[in-house]
N, C-alpha and C. Protein backbone atom coordinates (compact mmCIF):
# COMPACT_ATOMS: atom_id res chain seq x y z
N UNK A 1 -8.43 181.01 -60.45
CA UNK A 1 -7.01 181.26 -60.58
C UNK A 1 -6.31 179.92 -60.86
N UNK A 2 -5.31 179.99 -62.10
CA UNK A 2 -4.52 178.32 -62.41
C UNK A 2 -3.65 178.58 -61.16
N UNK A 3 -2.61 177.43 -61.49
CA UNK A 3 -1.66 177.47 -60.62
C UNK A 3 -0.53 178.27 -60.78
N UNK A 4 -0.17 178.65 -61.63
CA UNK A 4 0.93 179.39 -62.67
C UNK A 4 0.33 181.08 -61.89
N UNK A 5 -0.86 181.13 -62.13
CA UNK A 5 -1.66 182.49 -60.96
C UNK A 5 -0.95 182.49 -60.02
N UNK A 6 -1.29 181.33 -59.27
CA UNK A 6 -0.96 181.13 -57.53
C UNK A 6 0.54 181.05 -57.60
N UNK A 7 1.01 180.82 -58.33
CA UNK A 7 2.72 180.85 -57.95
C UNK A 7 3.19 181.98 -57.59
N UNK A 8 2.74 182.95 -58.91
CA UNK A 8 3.05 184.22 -59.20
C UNK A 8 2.36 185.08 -57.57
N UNK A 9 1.39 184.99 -57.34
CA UNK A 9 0.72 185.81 -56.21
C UNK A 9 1.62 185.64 -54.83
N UNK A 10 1.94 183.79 -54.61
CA UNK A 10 2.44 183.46 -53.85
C UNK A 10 3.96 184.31 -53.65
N UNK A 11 4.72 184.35 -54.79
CA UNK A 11 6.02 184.96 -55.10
C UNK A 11 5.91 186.68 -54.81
N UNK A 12 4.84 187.50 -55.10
CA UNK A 12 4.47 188.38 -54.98
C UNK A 12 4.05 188.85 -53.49
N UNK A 13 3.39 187.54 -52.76
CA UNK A 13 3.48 188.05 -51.83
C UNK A 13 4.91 188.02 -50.60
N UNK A 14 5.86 187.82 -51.08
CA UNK A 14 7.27 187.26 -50.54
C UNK A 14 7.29 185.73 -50.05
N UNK A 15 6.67 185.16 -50.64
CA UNK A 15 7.52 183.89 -50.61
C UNK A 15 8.35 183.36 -51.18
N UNK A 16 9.25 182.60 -51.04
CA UNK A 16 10.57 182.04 -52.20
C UNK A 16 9.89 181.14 -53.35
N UNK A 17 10.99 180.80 -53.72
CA UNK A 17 10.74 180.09 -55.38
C UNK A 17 10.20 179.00 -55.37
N UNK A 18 10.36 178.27 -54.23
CA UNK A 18 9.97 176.76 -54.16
C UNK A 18 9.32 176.98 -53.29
N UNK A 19 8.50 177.85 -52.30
CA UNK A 19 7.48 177.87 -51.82
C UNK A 19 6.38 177.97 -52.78
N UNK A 20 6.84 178.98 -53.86
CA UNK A 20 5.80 179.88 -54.86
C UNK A 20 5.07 178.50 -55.77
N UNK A 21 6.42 177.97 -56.14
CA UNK A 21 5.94 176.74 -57.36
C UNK A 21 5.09 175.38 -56.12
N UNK A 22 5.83 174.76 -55.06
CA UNK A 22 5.34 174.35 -54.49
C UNK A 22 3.81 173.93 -54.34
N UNK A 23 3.62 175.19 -53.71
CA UNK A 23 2.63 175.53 -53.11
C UNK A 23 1.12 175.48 -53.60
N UNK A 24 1.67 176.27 -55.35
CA UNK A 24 1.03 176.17 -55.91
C UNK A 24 -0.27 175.32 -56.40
N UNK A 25 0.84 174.02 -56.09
CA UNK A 25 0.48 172.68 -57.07
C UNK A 25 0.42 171.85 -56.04
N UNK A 26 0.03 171.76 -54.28
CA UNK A 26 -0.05 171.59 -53.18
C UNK A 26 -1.22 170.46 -53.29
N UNK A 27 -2.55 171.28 -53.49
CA UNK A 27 -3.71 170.37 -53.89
C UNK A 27 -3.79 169.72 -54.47
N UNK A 28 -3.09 169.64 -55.73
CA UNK A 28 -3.09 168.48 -56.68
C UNK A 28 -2.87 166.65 -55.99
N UNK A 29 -1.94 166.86 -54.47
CA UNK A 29 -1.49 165.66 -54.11
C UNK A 29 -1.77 165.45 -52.73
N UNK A 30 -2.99 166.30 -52.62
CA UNK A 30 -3.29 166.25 -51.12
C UNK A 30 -2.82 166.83 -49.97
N UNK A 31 -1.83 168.03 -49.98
CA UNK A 31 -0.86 168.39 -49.23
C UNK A 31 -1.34 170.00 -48.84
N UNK A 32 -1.58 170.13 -47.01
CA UNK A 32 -2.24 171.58 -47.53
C UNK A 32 -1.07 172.99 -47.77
N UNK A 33 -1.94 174.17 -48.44
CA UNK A 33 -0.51 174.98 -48.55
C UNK A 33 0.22 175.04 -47.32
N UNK A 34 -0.48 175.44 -46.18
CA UNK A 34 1.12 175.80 -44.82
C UNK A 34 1.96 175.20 -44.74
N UNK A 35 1.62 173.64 -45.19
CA UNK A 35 2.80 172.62 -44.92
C UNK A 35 3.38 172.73 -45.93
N UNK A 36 3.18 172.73 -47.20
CA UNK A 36 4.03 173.11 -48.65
C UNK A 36 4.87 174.25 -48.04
N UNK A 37 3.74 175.49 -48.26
CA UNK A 37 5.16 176.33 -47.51
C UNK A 37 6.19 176.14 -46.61
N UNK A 38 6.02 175.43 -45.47
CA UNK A 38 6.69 174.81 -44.68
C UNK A 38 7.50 174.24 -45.36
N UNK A 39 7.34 173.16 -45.67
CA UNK A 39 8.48 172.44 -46.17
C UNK A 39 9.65 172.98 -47.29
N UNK A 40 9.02 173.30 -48.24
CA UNK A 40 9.65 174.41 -49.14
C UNK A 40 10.57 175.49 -48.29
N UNK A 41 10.20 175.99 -47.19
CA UNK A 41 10.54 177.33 -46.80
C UNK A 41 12.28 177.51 -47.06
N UNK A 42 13.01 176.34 -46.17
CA UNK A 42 14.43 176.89 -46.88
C UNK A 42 15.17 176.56 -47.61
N UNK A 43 14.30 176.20 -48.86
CA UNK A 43 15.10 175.70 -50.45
C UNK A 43 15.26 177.28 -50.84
N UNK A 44 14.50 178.37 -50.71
CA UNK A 44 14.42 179.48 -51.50
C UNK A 44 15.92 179.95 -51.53
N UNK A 45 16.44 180.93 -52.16
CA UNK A 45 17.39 181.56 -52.53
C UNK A 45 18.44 180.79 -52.79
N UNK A 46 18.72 179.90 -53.83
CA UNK A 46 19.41 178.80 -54.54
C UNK A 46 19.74 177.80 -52.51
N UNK A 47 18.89 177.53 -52.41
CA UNK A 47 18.75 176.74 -50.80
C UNK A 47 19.65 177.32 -49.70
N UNK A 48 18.59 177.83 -48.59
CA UNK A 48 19.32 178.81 -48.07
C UNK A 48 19.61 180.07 -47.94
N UNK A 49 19.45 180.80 -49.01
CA UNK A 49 20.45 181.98 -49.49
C UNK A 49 22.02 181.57 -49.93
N UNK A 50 22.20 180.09 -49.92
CA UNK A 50 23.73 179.78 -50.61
C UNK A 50 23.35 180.07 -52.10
N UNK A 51 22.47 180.62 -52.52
CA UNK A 51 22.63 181.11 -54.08
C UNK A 51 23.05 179.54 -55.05
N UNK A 52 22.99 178.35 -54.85
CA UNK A 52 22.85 177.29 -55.49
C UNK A 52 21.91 177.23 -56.60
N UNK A 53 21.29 175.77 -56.41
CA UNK A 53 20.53 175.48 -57.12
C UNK A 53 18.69 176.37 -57.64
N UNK A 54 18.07 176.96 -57.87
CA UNK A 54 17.10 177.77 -58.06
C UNK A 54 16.12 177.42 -57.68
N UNK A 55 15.45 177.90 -56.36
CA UNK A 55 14.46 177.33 -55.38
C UNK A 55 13.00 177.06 -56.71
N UNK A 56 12.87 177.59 -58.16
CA UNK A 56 11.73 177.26 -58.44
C UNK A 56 12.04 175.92 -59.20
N UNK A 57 13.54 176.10 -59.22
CA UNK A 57 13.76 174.50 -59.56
C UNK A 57 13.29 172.89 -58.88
N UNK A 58 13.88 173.32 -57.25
CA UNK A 58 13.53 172.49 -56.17
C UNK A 58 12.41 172.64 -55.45
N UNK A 59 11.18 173.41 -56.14
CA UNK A 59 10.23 173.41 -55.91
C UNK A 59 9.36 172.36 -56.90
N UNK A 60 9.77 172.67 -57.92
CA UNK A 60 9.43 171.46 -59.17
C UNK A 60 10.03 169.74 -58.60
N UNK A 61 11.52 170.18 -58.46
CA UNK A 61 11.52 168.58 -57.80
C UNK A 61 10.96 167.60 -56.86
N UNK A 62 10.46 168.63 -55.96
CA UNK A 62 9.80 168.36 -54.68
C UNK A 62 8.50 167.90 -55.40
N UNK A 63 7.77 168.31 -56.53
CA UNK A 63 6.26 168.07 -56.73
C UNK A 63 6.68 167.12 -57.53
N UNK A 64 7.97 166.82 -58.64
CA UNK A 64 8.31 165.25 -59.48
C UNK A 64 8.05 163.86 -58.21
N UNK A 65 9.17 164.13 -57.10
CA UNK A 65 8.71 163.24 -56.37
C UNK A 65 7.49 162.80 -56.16
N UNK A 66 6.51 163.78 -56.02
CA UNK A 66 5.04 163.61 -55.34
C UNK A 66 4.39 162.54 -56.08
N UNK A 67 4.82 163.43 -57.69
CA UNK A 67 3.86 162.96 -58.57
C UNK A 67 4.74 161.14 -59.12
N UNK A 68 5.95 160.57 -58.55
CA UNK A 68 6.16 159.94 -59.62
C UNK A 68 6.70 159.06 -58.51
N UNK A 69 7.25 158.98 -57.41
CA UNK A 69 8.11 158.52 -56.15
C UNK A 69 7.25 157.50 -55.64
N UNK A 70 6.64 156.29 -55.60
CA UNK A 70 6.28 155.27 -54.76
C UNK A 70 6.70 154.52 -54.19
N UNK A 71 7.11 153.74 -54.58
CA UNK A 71 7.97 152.45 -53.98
C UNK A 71 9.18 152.90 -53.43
N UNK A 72 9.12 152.99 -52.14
CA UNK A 72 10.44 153.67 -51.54
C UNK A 72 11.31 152.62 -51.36
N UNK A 73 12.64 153.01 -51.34
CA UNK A 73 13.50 151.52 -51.32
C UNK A 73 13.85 151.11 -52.75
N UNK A 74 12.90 151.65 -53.91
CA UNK A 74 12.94 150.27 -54.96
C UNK A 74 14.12 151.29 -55.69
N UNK A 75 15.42 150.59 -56.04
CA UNK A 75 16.39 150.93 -56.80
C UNK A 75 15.63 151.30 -57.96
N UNK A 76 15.10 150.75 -58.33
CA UNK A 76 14.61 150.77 -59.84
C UNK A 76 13.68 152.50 -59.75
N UNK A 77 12.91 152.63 -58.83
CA UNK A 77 11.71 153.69 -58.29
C UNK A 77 12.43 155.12 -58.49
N UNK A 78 14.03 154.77 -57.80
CA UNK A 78 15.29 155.62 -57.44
C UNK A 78 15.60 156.39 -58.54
N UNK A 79 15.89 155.09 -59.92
CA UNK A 79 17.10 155.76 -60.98
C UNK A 79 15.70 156.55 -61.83
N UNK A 80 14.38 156.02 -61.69
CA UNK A 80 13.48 156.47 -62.55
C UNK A 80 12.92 157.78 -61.83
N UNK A 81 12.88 158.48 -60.74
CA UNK A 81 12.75 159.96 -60.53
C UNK A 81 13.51 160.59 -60.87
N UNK A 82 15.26 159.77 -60.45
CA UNK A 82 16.62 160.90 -60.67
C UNK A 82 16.48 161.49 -62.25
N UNK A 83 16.33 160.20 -63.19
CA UNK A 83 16.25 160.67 -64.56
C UNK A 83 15.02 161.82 -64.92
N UNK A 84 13.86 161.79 -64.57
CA UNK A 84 12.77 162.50 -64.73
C UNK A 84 13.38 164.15 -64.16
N UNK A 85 13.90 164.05 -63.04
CA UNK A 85 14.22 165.14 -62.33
C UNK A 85 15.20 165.66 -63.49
N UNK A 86 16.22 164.61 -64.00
CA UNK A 86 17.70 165.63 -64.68
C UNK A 86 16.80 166.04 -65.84
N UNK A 87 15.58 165.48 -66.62
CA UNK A 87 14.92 166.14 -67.81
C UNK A 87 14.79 167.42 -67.56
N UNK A 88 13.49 167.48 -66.61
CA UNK A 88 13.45 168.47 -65.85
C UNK A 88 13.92 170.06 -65.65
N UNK A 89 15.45 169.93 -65.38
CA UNK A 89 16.46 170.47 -65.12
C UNK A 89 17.32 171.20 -66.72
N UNK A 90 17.18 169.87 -67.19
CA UNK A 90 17.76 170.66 -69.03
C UNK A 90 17.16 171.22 -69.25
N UNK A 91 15.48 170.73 -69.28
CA UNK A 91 14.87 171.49 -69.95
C UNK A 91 14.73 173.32 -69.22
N UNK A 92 15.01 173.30 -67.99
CA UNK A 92 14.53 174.81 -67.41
C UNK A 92 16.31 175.23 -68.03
N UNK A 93 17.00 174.70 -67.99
CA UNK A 93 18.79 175.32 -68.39
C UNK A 93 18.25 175.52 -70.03
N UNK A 94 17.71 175.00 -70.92
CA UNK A 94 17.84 175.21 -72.25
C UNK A 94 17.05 176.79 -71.99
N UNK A 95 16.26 176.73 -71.39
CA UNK A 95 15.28 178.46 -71.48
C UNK A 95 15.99 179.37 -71.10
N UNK A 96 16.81 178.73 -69.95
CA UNK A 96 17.08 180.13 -69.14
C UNK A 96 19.00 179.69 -68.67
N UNK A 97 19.67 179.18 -69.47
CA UNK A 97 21.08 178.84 -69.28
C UNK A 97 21.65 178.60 -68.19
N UNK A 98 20.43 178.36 -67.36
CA UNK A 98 21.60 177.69 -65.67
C UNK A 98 20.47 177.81 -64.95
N UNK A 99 21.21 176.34 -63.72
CA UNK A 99 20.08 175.93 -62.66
C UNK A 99 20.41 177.04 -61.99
N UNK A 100 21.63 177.59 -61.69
CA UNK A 100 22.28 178.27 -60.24
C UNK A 100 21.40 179.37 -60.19
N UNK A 101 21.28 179.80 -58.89
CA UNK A 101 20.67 180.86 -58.43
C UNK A 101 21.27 181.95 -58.74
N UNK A 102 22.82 181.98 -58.40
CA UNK A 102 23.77 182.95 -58.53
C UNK A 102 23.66 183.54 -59.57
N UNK A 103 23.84 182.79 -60.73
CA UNK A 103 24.08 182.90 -62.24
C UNK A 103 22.74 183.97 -62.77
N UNK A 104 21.62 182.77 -62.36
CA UNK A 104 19.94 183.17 -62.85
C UNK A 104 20.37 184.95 -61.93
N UNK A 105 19.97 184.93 -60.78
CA UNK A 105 20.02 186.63 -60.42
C UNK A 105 21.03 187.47 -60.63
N UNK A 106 22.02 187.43 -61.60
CA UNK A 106 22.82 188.28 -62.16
C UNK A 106 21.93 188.36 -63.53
N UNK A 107 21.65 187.38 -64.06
CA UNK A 107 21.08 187.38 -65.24
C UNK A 107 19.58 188.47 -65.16
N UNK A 108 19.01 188.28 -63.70
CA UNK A 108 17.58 188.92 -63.93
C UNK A 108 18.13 190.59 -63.31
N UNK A 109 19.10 190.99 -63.01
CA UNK A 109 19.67 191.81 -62.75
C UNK A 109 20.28 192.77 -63.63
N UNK A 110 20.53 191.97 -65.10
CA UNK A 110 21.30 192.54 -65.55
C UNK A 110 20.35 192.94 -66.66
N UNK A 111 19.54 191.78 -66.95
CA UNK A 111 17.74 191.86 -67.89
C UNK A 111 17.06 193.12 -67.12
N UNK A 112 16.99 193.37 -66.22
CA UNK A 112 15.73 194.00 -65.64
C UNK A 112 14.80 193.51 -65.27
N UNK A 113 14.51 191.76 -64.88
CA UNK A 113 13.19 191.10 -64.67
C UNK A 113 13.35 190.19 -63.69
N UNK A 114 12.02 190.39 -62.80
CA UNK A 114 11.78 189.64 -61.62
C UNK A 114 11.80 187.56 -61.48
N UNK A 115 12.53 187.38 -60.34
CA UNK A 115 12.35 186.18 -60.21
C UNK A 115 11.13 185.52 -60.73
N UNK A 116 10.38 185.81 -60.98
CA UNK A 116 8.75 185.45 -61.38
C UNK A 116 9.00 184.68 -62.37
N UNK A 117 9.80 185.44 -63.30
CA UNK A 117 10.30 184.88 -65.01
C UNK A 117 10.43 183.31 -64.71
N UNK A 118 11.61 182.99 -63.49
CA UNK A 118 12.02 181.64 -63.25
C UNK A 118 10.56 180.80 -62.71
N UNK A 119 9.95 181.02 -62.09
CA UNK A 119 8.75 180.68 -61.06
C UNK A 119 7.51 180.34 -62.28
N UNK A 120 7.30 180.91 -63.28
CA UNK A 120 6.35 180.76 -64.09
C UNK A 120 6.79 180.10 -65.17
N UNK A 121 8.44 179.67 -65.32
CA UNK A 121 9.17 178.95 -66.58
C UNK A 121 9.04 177.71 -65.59
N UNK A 122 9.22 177.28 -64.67
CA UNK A 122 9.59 176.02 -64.13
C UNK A 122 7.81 175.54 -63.77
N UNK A 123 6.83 176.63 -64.11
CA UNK A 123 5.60 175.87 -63.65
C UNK A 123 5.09 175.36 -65.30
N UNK A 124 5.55 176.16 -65.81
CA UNK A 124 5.39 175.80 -67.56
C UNK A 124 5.35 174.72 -67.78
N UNK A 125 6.94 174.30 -67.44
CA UNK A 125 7.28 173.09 -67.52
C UNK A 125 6.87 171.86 -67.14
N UNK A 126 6.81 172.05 -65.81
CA UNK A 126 5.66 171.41 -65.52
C UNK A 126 4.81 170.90 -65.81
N UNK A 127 3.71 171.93 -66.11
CA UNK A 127 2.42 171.62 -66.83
C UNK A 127 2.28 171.05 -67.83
N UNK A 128 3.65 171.20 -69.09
CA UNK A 128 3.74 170.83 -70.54
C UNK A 128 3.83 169.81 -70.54
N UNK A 129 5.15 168.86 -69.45
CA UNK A 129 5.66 168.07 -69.46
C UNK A 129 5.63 166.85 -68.59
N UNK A 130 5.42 167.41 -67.66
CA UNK A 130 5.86 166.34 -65.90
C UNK A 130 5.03 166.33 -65.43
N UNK A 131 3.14 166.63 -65.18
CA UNK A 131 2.36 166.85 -64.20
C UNK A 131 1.04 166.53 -65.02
């Protein structure tokens, strides 16, 4: 099973968006799933349930850090995740027209299609691009 599998199963089995993407991609950095889930657990539903930002978004950010975050402290370490992260972010808004949660589940509401759509676009991305 890829990881793009495991997101989807993870999401399927009720976990949130940034548990699902998370979690997924857990092993890649040494981290086991419970604690991914864990940590992830209340980004889901745009963080919270405040319907914000899109937990498979901040599930992706959480794994940019992993993959790109060393030097803690270093200004320089700082502006070079923030930028990676805002790529990131256009690029999932150019597919799917907004980070917000709110926005995205009116949209999959009004489509007919499961959060999954978001969860398997932000692992895409990922994979194509950032990982």
């Amino acid at each position: 099973m890829n990881q793009i599998e495991k997101a989807l199963k993870f999401s399927a089995n009720n976990y949130n968006c940034a548990q699902s993407v998370f979690a997924a991609y857990c092993d890649w950095f040494d981290v086991s799933e419970n604690l991914a889930k864990q940590i992830a657990a209340g980004f889901g539903a745009g963080v919270g349930k405040s319907e914000n930002i899109c937990g498979a978004i901040t599930g992706a950010v959480m794994l940019l850090g992993l993959k790109n975050y060393h030097e803690f402290g270093n200004l320089e370490e700082k502006e070079k995740i923030y930028a990676i992260t805002q790529r990131f972010v256009r690029q999932f808004k150019e597919i799917h027209g907004s980070d917000n949660c709110q926005i995205l589940l009116d949209l999959k509401e009004k489509n007919n299609f499961e959060c999954s759509r978001y969860i398997q676009s932000a692992c895409e991305i990922l994979e194509k691009d950032f990982l």
